[in-house]
Protein backbone atom coordinates (compact mmCIF):
# COMPACT_ATOMS: atom_id res chain seq x y z
CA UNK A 1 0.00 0.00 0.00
CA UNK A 2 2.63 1.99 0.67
CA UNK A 3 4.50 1.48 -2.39
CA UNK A 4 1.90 2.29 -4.16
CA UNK A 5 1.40 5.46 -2.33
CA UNK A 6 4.73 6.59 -2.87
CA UNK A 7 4.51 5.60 -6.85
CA UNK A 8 1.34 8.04 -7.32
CA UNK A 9 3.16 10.93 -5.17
CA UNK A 10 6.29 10.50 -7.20
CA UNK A 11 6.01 12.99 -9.29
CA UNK A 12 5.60 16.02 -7.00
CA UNK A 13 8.49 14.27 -4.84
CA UNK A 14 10.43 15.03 -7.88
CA UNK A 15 9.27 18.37 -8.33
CA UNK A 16 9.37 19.08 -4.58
CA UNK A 17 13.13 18.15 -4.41
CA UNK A 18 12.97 20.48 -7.58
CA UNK A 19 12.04 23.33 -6.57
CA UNK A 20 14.40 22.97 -2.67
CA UNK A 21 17.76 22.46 -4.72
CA UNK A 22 17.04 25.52 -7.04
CA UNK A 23 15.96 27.75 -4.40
CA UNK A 24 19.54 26.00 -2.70
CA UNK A 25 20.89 26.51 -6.04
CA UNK A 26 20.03 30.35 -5.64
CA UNK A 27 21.10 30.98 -2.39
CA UNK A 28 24.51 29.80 -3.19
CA UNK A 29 25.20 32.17 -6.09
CA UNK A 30 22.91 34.90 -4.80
CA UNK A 31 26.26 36.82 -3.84
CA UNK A 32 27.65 36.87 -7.11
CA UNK A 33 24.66 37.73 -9.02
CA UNK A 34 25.69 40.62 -10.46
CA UNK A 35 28.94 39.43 -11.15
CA UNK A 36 27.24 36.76 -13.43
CA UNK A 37 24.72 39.16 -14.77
CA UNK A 38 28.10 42.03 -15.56
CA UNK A 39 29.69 39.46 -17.60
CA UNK A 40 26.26 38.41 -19.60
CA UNK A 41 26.26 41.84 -20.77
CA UNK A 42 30.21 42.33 -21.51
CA UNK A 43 29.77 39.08 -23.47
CA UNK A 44 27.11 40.46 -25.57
CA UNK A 45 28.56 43.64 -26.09
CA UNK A 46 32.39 42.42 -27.16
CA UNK A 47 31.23 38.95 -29.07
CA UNK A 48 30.84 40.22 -32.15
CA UNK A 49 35.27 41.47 -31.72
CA UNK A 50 35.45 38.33 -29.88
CA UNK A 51 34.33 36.46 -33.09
CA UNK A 52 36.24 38.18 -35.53
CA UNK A 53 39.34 37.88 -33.84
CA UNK A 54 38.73 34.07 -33.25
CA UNK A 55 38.74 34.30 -37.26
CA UNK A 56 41.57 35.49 -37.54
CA UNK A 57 43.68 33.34 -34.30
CA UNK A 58 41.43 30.54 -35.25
CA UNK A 59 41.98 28.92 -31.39
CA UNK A 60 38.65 29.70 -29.45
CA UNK A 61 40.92 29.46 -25.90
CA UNK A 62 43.35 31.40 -27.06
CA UNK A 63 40.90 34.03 -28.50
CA UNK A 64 38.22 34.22 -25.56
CA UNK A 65 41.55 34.83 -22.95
CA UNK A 66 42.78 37.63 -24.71
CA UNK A 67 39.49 39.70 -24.85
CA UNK A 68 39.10 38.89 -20.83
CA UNK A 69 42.57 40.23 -20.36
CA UNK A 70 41.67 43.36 -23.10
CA UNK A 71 38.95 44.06 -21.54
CA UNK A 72 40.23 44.01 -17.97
CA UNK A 73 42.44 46.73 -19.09
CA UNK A 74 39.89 48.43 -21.11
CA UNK A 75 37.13 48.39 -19.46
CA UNK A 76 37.59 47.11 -15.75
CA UNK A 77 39.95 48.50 -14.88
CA UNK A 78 39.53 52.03 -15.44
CA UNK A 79 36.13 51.23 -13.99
CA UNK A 80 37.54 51.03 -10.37
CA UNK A 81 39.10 53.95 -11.38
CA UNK A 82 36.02 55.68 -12.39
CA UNK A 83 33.99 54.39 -9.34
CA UNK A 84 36.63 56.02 -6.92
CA UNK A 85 36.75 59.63 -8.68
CA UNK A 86 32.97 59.40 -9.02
CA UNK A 87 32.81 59.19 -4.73
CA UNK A 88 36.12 61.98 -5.03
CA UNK A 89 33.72 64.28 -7.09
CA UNK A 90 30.52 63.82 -5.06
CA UNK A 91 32.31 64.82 -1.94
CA UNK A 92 33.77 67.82 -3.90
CA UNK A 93 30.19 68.70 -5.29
CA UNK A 94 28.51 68.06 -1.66
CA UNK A 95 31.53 70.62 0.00
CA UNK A 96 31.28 73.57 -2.53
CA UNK A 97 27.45 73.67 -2.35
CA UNK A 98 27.56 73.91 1.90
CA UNK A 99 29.27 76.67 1.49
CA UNK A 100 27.95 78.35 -1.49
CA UNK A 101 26.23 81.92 -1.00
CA UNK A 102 23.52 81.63 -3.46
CA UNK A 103 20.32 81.51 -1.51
CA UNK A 104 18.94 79.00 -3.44
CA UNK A 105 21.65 76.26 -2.54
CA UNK A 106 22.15 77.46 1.08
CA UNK A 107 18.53 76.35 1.59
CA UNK A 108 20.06 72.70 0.78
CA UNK A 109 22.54 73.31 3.32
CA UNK A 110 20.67 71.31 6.08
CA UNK A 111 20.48 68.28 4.22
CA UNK A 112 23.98 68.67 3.13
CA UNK A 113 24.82 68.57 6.79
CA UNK A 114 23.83 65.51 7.34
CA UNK A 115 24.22 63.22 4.19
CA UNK A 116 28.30 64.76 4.31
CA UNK A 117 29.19 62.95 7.36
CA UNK A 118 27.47 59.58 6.55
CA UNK A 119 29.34 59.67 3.22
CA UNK A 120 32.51 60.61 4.85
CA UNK A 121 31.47 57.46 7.85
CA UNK A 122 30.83 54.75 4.99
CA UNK A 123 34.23 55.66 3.56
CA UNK A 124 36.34 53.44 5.92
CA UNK A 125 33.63 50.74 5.32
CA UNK A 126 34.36 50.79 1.05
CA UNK A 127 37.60 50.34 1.90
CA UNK A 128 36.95 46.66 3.73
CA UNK A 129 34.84 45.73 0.61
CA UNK A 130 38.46 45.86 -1.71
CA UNK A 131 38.60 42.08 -1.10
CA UNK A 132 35.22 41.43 -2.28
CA UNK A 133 35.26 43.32 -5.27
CA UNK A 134 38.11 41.66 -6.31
CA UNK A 135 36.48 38.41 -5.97
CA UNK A 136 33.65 39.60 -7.90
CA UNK A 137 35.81 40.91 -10.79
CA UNK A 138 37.62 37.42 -10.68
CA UNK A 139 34.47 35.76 -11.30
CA UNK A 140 33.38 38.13 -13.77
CA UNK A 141 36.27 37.36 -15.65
CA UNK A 142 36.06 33.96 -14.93
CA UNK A 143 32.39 33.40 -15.98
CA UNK A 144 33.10 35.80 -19.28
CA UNK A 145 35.70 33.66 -20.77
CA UNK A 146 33.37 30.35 -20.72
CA UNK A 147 30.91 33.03 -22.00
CA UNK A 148 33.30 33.89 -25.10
CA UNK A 149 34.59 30.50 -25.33
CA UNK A 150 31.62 28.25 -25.19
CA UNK A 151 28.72 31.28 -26.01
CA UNK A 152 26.96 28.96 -28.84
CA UNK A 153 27.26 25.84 -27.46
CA UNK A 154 25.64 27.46 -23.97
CA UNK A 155 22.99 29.70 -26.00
CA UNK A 156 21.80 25.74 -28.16
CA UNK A 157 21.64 24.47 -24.70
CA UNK A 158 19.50 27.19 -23.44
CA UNK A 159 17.37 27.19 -26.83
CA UNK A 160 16.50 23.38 -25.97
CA UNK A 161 15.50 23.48 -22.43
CA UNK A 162 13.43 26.00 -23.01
CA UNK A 163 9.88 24.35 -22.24
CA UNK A 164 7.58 25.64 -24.94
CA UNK A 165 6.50 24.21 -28.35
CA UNK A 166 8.78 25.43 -31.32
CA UNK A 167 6.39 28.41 -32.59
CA UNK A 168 6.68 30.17 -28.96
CA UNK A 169 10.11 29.37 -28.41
CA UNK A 170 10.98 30.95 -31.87
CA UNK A 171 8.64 34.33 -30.66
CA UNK A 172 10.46 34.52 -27.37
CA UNK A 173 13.57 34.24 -28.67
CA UNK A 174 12.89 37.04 -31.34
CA UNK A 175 11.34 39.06 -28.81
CA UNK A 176 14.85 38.46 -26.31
CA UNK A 177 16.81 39.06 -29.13
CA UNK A 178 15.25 42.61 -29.66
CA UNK A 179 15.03 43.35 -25.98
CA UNK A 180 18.39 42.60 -25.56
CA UNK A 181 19.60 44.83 -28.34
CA UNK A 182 17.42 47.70 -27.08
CA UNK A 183 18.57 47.89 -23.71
CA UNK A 184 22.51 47.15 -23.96
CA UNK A 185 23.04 48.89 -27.30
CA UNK A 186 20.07 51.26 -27.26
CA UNK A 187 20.50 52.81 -24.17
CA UNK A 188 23.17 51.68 -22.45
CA UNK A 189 25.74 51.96 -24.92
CA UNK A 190 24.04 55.19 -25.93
CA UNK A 191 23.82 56.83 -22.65
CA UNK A 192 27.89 55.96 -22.31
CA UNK A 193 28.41 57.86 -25.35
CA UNK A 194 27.00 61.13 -24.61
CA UNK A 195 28.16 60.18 -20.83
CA UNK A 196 31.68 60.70 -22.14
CA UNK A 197 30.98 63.75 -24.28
CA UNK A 198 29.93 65.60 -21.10
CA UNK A 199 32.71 64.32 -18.97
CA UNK A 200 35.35 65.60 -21.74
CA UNK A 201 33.09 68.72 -22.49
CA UNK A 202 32.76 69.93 -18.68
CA UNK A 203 36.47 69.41 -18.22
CA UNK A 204 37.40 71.86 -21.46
CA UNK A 205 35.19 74.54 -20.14
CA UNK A 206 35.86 74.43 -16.87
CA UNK A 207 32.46 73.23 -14.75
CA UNK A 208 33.49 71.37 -11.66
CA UNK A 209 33.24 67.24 -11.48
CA UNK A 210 32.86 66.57 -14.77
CA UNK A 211 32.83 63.25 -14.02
CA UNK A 212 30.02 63.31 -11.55
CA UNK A 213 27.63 65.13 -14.15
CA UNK A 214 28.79 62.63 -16.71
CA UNK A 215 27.31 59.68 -14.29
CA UNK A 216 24.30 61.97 -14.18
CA UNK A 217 23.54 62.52 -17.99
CA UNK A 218 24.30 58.54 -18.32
CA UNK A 219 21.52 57.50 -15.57
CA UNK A 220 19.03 60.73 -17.24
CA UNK A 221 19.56 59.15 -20.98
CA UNK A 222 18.24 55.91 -20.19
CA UNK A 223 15.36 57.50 -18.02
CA UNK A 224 12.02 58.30 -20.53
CA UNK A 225 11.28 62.15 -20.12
CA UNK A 226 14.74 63.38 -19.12
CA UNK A 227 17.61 62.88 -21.32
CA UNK A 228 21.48 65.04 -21.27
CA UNK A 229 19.51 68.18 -21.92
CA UNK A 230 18.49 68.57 -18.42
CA UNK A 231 22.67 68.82 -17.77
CA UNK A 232 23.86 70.52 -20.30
CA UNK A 233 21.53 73.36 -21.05
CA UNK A 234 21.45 74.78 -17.56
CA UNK A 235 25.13 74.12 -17.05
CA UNK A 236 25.57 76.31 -20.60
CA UNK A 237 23.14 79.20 -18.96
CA UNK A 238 24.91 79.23 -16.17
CA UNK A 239 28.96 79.93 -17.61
CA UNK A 240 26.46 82.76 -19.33
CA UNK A 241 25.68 84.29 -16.70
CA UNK A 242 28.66 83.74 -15.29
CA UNK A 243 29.96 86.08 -17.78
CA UNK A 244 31.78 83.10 -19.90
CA UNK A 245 30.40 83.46 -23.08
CA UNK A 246 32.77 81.50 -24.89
CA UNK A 247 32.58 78.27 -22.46
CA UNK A 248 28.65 78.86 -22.47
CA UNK A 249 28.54 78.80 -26.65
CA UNK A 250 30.85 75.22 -26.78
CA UNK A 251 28.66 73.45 -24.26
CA UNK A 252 25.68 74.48 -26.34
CA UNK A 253 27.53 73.08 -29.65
CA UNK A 254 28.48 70.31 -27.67
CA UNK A 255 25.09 69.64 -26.84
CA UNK A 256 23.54 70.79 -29.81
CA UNK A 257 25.78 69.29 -32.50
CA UNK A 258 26.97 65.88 -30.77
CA UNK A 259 24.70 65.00 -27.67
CA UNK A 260 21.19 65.62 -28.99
CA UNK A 261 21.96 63.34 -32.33
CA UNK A 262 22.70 60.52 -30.02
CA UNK A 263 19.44 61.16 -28.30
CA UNK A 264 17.09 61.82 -30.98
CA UNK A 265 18.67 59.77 -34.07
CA UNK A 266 21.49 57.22 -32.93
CA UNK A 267 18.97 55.60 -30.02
CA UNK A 268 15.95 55.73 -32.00
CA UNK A 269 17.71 53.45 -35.00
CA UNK A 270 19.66 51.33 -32.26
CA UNK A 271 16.38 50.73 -30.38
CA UNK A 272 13.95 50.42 -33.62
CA UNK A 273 10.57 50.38 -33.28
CA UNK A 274 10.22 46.26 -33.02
CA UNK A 275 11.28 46.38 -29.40
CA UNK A 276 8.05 48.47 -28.24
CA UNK A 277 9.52 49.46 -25.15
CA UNK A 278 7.23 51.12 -23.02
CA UNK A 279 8.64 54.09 -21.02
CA UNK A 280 6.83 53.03 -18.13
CA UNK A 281 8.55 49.56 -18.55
CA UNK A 282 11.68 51.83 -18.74
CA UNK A 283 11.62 53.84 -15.93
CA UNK A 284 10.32 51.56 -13.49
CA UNK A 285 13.00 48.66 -14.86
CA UNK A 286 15.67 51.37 -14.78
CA UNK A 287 14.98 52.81 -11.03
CA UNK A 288 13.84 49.30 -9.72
CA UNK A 289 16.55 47.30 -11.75
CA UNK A 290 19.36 49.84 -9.54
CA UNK A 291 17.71 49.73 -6.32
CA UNK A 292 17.53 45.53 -6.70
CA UNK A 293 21.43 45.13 -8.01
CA UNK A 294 23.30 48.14 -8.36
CA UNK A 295 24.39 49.70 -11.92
CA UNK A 296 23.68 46.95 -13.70
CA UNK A 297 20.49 47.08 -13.20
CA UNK A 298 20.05 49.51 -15.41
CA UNK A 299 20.18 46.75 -18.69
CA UNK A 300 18.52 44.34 -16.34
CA UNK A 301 15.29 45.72 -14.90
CA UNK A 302 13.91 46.83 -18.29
CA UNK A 303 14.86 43.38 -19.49
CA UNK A 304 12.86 41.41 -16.56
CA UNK A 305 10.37 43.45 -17.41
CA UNK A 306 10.00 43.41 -21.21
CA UNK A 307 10.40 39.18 -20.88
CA UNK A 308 7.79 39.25 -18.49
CA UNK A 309 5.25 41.22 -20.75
CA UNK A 310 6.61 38.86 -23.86
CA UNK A 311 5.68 35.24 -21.40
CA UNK A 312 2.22 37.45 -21.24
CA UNK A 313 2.34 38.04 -24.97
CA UNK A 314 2.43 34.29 -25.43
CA UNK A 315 0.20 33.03 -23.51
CA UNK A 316 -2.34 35.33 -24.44
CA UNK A 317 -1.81 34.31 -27.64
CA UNK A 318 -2.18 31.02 -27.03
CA UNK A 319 -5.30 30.77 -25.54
CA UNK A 320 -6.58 32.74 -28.67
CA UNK A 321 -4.99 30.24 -30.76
């Protein structure tokens, strides 16, 4: 009786021991989540010069370990770099404007007061998290050259465990494929672009933390509604008023000329009009994607989000069906 007890209840056994190992699963690599998700989105940007220069090598090994070690030096790299100037220039921004006389910063004075001193208390606390960042870039390096190295074979495997009939496995894939190209070349890529035309802009003509604003214009371009013009054009009046007219004039070329093509032509044609991405889907992926796993939540939130609404898509359209 009891055999035959356990023979009908098999099956959720099995899915019961399922569903404890991946949520196991989970909590093991829940720490380096974003490491993981980081080199997903490296992969995808550098494959394409990861595949021509396997062309040319013709040794996969040999060709996926020198784009980790380019792009450690590239791009990794000078990100620590960039992460530690960005906290120099906030503490720089956060100092001049508690001490400014313009009436309408001194009335930000009081909150100044207090968010300066928890900045300055966290300090010794980024310094104790060194170690772990280097184990995170390790295994972002780590997990990027299996990406390089084995990216087809692991995107087949994906393709066939996917649990849906051929027709809606073809329509998500589409649909990730065009998600995917939205949010890491659309905007991401996009919002670096014009992110490092204000950085080098603000530095020529002389407004303070360059670097800091350039963050700022990055996070604004992917936001719907915002965009670099908020930045620029009141940094421009400003150096006006200032009585700088020349500085004023090259930020508004700068912004004019360079910046708003990105915006209004290069993200358009990046993004196309197949992705339908919905600016609410946008601005809550963006601002929910950060709070849930830092910067790279920015190409991850709207993602979630836009796979969720394509599952939606088809099973709405299969019930029609």
């Amino acid at each position: 009786m009891k055999a035959i007890s356990l023979k009908k209840n098999y099956p959720y056994i099995i899915l019961a021991l399922f569903v404890l190992v991946l949520i196991l699963s989970f909590i093991v690599v829940q720490p380096f989540i974003v490491s993981f998700l980081s080199s997903i989105v490296l992969a995808y940007l550098f494959y394409p010069v990861y595949n021509k220069l396997k062309s040319k090598i013709g040794n996969e090994t040999v060709s996926a370990f020198l784009m980790v070690i380019a792009l450690c030096a590239v791009v990794i790299v000078p990100s620590y770099f960039a992460i530690d100037l960005l906290i120099k220039e906030s503490l720089l921004l956060f100092d001049k404007l508690s001490t400014s006389s313009l009436p309408l910063l001194q009335s930000f004075s009081p909150i100044i007061d207090k968010v300066t001193p928890l900045l300055f208390g966290k300090a010794p606390e980024l310094v104790l998290t060194i170690p772990y960042f280097l184990l995170n870039l390790f295994i972002t390096l780590f997990i990027l050259f299996y990406f390089f190295k084995d990216g087809d074979v692991i995107l087949k495997k994906i393709e066939e465990i996917i649990p849906l009939k051929r027709k809606d496995k073809n329509l998500f894939i589409d649909e990730f494929k065009k998600i995917t190209h939205a949010t890491v070349y659309g905007m991401l890529l996009t919002g670096v672009l014009q992110a490092l035309a204000i950085i080098i802009t603000f530095y020529i003509f002389g407004v303070s933390s360059p670097f800091l604003w350039g963050f700022v214009v990055l996070i604004f371009s992917i936001l719907p509604g915002l965009g670099p013009a908020v930045i620029w054009i009141p940094a421009a009046v400003l150096k006006y008023f200032d009585g700088n007219n020349a500085a004023a004039l090259g930020i508004a070329l700068v912004g004019i000329l360079v910046i708003t093509p990105i915006e209004s032509f290069l993200k358009p044609k990046l993004i196309g009009d197949k992705s339908k991405l919905h600016p609410i889907v946008i601005l809550l992926g963006v601002l929910g994607g950060i709070k849930l796993m830092g910067f790279i939540g920015v190409v991850f939130g709207p993602w979630i989000l836009a796979i969720f609404a394509t599952f939606v898509k088809a099973y709405i359209k299969k019930i029609e069906d």
